[in-house]
Protein backbone atom coordinates (compact mmCIF):
# COMPACT_ATOMS: atom_id res chain seq x y z
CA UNK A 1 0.00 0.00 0.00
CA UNK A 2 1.04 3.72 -0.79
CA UNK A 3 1.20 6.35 1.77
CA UNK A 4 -1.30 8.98 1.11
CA UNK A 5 -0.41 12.41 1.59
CA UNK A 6 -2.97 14.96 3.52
CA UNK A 7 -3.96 18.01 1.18
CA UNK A 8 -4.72 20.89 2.09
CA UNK A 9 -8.28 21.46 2.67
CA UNK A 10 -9.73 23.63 -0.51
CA UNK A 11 -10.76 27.28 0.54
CA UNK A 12 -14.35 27.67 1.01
CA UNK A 13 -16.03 30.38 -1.11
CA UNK A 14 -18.49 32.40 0.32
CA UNK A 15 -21.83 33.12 -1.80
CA UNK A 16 -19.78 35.28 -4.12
CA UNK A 17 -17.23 32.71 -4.85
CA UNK A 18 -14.15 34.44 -2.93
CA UNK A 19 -12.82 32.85 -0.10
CA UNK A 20 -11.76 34.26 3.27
CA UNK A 21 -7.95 33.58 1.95
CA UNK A 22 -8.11 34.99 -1.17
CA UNK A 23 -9.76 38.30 0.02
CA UNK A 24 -6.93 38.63 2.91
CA UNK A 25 -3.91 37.54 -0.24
CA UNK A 26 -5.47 40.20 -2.34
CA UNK A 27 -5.25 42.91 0.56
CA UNK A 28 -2.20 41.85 1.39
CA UNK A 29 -0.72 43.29 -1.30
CA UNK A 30 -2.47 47.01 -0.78
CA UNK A 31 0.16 48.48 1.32
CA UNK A 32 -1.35 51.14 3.95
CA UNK A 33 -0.20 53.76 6.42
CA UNK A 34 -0.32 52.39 9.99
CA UNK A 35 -1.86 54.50 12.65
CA UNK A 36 -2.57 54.29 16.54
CA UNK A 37 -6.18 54.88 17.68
CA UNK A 38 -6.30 56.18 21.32
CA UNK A 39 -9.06 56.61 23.79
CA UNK A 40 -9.88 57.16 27.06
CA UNK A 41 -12.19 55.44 29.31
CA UNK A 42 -13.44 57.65 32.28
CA UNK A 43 -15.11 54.12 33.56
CA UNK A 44 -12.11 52.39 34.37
CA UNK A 45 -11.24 53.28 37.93
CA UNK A 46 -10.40 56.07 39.68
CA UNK A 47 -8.53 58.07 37.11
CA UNK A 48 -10.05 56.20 34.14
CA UNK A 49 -8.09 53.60 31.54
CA UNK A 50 -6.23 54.74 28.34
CA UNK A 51 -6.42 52.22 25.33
CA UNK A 52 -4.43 51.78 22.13
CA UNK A 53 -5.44 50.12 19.01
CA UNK A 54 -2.78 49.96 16.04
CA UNK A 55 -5.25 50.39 12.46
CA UNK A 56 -4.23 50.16 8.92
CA UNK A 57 -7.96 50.89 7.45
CA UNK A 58 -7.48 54.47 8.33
CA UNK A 59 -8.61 57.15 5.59
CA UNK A 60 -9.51 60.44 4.90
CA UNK A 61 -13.63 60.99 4.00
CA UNK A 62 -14.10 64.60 4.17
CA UNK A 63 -12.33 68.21 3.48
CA UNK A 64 -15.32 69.94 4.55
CA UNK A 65 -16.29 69.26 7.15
CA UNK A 66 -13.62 67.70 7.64
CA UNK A 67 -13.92 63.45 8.19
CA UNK A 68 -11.93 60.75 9.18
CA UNK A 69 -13.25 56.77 8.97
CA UNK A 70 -11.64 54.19 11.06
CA UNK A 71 -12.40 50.25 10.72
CA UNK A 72 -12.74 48.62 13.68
CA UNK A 73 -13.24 44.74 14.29
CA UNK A 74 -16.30 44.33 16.17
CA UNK A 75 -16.40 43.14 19.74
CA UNK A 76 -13.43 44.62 20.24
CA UNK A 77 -12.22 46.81 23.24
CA UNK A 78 -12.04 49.77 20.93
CA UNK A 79 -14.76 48.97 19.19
CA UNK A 80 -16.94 48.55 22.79
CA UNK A 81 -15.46 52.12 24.18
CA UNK A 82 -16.04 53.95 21.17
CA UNK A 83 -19.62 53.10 21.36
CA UNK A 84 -19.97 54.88 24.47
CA UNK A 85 -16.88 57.36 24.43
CA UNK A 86 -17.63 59.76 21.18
CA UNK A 87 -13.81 61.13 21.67
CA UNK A 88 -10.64 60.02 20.75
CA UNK A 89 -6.93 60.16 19.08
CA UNK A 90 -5.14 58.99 16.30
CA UNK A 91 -1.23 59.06 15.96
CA UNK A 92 -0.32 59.13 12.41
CA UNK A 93 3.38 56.44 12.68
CA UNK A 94 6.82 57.24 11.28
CA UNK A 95 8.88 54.57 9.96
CA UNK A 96 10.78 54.65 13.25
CA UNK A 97 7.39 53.42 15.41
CA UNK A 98 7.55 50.14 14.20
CA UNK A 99 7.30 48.56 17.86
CA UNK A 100 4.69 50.81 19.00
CA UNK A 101 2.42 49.39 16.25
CA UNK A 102 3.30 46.05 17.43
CA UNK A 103 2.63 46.41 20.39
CA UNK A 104 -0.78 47.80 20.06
CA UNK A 105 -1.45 45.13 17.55
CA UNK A 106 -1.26 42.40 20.50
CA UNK A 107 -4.37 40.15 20.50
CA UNK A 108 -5.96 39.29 23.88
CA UNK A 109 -3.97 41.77 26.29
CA UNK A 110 -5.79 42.86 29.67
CA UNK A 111 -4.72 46.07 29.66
CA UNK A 112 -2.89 48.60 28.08
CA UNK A 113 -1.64 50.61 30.69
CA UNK A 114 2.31 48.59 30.66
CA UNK A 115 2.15 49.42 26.96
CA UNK A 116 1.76 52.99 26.82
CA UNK A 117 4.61 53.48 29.98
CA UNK A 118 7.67 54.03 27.95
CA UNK A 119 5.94 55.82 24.96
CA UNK A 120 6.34 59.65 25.01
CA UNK A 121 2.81 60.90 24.94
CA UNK A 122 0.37 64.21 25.52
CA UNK A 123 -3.09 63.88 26.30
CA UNK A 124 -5.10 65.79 23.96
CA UNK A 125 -7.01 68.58 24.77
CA UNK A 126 -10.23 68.30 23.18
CA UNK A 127 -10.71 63.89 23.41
CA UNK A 128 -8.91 63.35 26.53
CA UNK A 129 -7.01 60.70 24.50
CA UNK A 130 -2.92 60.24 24.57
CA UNK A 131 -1.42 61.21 21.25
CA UNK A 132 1.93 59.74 20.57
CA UNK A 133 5.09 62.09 20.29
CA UNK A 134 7.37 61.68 17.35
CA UNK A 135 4.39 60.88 15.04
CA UNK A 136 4.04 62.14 11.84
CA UNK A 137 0.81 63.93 12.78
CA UNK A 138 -2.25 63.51 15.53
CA UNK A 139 -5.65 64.01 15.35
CA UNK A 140 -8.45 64.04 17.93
CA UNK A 141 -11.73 63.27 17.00
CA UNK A 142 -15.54 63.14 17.45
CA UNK A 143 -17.75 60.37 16.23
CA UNK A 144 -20.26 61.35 14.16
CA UNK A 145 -21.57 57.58 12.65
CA UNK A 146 -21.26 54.05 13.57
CA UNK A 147 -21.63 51.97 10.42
CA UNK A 148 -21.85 47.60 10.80
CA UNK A 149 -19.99 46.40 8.18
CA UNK A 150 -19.66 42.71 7.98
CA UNK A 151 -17.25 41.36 11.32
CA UNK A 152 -16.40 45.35 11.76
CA UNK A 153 -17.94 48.79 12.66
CA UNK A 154 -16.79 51.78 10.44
CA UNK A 155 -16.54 55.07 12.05
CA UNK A 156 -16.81 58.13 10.76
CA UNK A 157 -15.32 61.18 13.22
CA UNK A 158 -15.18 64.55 12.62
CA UNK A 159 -11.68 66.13 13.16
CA UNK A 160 -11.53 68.32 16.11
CA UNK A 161 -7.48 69.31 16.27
CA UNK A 162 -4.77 68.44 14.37
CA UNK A 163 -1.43 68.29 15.42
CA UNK A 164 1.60 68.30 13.62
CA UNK A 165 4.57 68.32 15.51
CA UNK A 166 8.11 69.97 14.78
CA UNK A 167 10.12 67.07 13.04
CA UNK A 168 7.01 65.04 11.75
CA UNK A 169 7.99 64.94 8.26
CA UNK A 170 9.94 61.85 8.09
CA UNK A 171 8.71 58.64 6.32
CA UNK A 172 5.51 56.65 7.13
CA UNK A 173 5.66 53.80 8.75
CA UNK A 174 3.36 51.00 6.25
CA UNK A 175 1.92 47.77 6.23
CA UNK A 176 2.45 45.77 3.42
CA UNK A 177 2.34 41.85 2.86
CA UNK A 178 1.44 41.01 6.43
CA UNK A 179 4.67 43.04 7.32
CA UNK A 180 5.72 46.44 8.45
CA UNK A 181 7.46 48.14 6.02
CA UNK A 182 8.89 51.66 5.32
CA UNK A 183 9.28 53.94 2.06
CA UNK A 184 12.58 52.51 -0.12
């Protein structure tokens, strides 16, 4: 008798004949800025919790007014605060913050509170949120519209500052291929 070899199993399509793997090796290859999303949550004890979420499906909506959308998986921690907390913060990453976005990236973490203690940071004015120093530029933000989408929420915020620091025009730190990358 031969010995059989295991395959594989085949990808299962959804209704529309793409399957979950194709979709993410197609995506793969659209490289994107990487960002940190920042909140606070006044809830969380006596001086409140601040939470970090590193996003790649960051983008631009609206000049005027002037929009931002984030894409958040649903469930989430950021997802669950930013349906009660309308403010918060995004750090735009330079090529240099490479291990902040991994470490915001962490699945399953209890709290993020060891993660932000050796980042420089400023708590924004107007959200409440941290905003990371040495990024390429921060916003804070107000939602304006929750939108289900499939296994995520899209939200749509309205800018309320921007911030652009003295030295924030270096190169963007990207995702690209599963990886983080940089400009060549």
């Amino acid at each position: 008798m031969l010995p059989t070899t295991q395959l594989p199993a085949p990808a299962v399509p959804h209704a529309e004949g793409v399957s979950n793997d194709e979709f993410r090796a197609a995506m793969s290859r659209l490289a994107a800025g990487v960002v940190l999303v920042t909140a606070h949550d006044p809830d969380e004890g006596p001086r409140g919790e601040d939470i970090g979420m590193t996003a790649t499906a960051f983008l631009s909506v609206s000049l005027d007014p002037p929009l931002v959308l984030v894409s958040l998986r649903e469930g989430s921690r950021m997802d669950d605060l930013l349906a009660e907390q309308p403010l918060w913060g995004v750090s735009i990453l330079a090529r240099g913050q490479r291990q902040i976005a991994g470490r915001f990236a962490m699945k399953g973490r209890v709290s993020d509170r060891l993660l932000f203690a050796d980042i420089p940071t400023v708590r924004g004015g107007a959200s409440g949120a941290l905003l990371v120093g040495g990024a390429l530029a921060t916003l804070e933000c107000r939602t304006e519209q929750r939108v289900e989408a499939g296994d995520h929420t899209l939200v749509v915020a309205r800018v309320l500052t921007v911030g652009l620091p003295a030295g924030g025009d270096g190169d963007p730190l990207t995702y690209f291929r599963g990886a983080y990358r940089h400009l060549a």
